[in-house]
C-alpha atoms as a PDB file:
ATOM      1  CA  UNK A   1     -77.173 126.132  88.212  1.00  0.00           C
ATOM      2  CA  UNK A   2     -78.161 123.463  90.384  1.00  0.00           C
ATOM      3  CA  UNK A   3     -77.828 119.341  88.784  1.00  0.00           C
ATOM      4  CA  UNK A   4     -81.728 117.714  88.449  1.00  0.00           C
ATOM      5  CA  UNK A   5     -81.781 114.237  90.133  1.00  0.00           C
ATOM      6  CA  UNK A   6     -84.985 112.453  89.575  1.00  0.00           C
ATOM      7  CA  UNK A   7     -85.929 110.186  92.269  1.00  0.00           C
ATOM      8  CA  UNK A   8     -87.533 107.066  91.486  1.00  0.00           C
ATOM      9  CA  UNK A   9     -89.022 105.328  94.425  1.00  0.00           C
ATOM     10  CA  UNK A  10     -92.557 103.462  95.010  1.00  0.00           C
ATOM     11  CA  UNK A  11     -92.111 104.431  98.990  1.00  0.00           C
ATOM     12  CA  UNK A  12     -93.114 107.808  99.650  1.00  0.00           C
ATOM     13  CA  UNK A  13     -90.330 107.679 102.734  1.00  0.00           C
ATOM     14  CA  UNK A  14     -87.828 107.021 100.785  1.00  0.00           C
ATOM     15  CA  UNK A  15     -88.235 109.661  98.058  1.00  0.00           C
ATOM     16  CA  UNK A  16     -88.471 112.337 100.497  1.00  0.00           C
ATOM     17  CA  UNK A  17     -85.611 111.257 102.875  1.00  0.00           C
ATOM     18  CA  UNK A  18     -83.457 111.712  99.359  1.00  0.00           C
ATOM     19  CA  UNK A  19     -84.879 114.609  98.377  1.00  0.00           C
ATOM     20  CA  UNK A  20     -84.123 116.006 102.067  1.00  0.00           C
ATOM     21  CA  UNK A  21     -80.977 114.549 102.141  1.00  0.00           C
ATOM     22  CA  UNK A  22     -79.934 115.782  98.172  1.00  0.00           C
ATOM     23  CA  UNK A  23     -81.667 118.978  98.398  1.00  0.00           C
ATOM     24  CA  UNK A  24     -79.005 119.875 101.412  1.00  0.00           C
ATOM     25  CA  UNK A  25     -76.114 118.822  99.077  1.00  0.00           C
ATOM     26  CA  UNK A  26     -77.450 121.691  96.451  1.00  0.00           C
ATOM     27  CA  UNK A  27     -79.023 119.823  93.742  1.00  0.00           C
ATOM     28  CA  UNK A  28     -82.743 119.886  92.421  1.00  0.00           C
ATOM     29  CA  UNK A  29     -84.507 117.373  93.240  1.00  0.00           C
ATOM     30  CA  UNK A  30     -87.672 115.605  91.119  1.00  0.00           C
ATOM     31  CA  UNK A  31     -89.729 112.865  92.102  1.00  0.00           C
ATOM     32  CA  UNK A  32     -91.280 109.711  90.762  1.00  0.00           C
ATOM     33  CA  UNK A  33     -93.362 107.165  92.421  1.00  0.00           C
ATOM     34  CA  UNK A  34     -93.713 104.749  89.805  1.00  0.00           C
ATOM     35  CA  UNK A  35     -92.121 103.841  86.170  1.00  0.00           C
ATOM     36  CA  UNK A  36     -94.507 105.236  84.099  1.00  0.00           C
ATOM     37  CA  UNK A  37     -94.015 108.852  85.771  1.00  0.00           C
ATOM     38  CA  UNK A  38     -90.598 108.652  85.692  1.00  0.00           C
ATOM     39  CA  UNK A  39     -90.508 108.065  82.017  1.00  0.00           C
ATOM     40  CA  UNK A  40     -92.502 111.223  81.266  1.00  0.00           C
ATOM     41  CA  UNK A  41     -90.911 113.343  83.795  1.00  0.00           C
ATOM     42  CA  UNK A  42     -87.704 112.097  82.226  1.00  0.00           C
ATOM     43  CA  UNK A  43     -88.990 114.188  79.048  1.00  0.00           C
ATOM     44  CA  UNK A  44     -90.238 116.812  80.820  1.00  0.00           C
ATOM     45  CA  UNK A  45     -87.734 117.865  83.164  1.00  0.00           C
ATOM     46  CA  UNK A  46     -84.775 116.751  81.486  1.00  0.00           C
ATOM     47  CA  UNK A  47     -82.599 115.281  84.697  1.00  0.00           C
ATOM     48  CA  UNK A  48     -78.961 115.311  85.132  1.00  0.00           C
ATOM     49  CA  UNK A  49     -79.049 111.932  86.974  1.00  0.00           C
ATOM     50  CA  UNK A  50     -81.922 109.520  87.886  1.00  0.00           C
ATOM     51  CA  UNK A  51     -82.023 107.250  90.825  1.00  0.00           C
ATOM     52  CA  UNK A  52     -83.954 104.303  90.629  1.00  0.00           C
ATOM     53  CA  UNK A  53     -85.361 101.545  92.648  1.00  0.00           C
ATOM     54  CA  UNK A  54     -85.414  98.300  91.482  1.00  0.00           C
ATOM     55  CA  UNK A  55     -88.563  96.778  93.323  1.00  0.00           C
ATOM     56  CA  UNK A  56     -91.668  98.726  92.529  1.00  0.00           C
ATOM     57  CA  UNK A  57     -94.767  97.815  91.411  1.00  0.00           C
ATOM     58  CA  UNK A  58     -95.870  97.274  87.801  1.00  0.00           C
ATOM     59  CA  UNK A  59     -93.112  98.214  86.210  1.00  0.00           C
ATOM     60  CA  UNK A  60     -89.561  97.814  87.629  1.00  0.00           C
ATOM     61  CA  UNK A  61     -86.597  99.680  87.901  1.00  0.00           C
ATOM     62  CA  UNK A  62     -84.864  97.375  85.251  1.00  0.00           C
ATOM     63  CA  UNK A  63     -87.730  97.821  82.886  1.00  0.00           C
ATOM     64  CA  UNK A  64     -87.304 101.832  83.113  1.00  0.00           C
ATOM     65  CA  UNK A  65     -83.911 101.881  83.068  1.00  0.00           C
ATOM     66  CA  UNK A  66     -83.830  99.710  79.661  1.00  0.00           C
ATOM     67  CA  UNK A  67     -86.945 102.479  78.514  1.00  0.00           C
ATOM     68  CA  UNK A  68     -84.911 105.260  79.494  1.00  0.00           C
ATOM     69  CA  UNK A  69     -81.781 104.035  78.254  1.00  0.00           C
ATOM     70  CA  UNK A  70     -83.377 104.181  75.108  1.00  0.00           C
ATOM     71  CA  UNK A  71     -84.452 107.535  75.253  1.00  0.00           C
ATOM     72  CA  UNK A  72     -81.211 108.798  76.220  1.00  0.00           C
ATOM     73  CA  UNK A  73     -78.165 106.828  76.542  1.00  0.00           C
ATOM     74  CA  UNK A  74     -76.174 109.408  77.979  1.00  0.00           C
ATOM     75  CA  UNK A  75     -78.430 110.396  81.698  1.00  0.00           C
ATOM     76  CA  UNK A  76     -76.675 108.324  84.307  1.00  0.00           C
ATOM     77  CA  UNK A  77     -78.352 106.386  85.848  1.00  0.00           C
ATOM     78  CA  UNK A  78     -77.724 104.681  89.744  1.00  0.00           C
ATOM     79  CA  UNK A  79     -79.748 101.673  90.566  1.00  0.00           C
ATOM     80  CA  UNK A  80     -80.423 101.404  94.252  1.00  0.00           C
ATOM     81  CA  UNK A  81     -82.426  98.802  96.384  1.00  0.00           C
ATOM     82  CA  UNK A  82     -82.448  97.062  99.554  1.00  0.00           C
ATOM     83  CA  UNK A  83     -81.904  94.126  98.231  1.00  0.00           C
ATOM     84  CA  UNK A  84     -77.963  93.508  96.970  1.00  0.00           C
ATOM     85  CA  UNK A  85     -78.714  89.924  95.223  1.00  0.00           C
ATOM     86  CA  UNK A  86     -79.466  92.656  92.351  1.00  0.00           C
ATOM     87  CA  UNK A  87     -75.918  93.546  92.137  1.00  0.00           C
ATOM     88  CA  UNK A  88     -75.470  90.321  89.491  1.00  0.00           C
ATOM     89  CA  UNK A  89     -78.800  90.706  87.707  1.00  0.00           C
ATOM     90  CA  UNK A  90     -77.573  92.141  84.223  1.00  0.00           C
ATOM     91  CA  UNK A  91     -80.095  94.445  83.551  1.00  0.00           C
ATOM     92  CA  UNK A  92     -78.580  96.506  86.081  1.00  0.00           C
ATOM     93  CA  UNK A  93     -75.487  96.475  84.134  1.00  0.00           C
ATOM     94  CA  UNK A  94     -76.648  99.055  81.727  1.00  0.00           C
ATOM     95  CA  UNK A  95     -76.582 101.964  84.735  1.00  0.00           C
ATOM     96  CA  UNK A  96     -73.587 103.523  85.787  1.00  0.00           C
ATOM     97  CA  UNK A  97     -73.658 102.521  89.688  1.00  0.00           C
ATOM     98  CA  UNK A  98     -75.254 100.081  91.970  1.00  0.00           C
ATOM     99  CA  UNK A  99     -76.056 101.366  95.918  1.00  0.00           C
ATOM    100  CA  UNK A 100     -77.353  99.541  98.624  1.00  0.00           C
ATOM    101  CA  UNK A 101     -79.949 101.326 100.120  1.00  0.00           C
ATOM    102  CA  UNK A 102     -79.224 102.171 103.718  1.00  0.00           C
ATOM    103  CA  UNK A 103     -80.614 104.779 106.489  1.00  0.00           C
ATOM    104  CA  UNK A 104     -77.401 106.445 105.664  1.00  0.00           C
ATOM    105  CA  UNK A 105     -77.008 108.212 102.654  1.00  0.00           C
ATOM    106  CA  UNK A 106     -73.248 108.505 102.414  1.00  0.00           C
ATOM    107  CA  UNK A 107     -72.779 105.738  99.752  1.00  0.00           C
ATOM    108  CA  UNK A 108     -75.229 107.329  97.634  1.00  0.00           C
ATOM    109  CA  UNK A 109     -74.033 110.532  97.529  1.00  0.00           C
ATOM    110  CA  UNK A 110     -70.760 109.428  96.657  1.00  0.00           C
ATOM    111  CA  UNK A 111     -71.691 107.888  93.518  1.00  0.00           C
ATOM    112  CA  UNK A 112     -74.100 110.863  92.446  1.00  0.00           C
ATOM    113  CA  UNK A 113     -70.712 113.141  92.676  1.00  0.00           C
ATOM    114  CA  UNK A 114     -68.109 110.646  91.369  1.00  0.00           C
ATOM    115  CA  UNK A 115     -71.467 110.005  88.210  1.00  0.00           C
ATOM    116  CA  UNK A 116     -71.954 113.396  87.776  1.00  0.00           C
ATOM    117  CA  UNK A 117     -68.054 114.221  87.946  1.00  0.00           C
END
């Protein structure tokens, strides 16, 4: 059975260049535009991994990951953003990888296998 990655991205772009890009590498792929749907999907779908941006608007990646990290301290999570000054921010700290994002997915689909093991 195929691994759930949920998607968490306020650009519509993005979120369907990864779930192109993820869906080729075989897993499932959920999306979320904004914080408060990824929480509930979270519940609902049960991911294997999230990805999530840290700039959106509203409610930021650092304030879902602390929500879902709540919820369930075991989903890995991968923080990804275009902006690497981030990196040392440490509410980040709490997820279990940090990506760059690029137009090239490579990084990011390195983590989500080493992550997911």
């Amino acid at each position: 059975m195929a691994k759930k990655i949920l998607v968490v991205d306020d650009e519509e772009h993005v979120r369907q260049l990864f779930k192109e890009e993820l869906t080729e590498e075989g897993y499932e792929v959920i999306l979320a535009a904004d914080g408060p749907e990824a929480i509930r999907l979270v519940d609902e779908t049960q991911p294997d991994l999230v990805t999530l941006d840290i700039r959106m608007p509203g409610m930021d990646g650092i304030e879902v990951l602390r929500v879902l990290k709540e919820k369930r301290r075991d989903l890995p999570m991968i923080m990804v953003t275009a902006y690497p000054e981030y990196k040392h921010n440490f509410g980040v700290w709490a997820s279990e990888a940090y990506v760059v994002k690029s137009g090239d997915l490579k990084d990011l689909k390195d983590t989500i296998k080493r992550v997911l093991g």
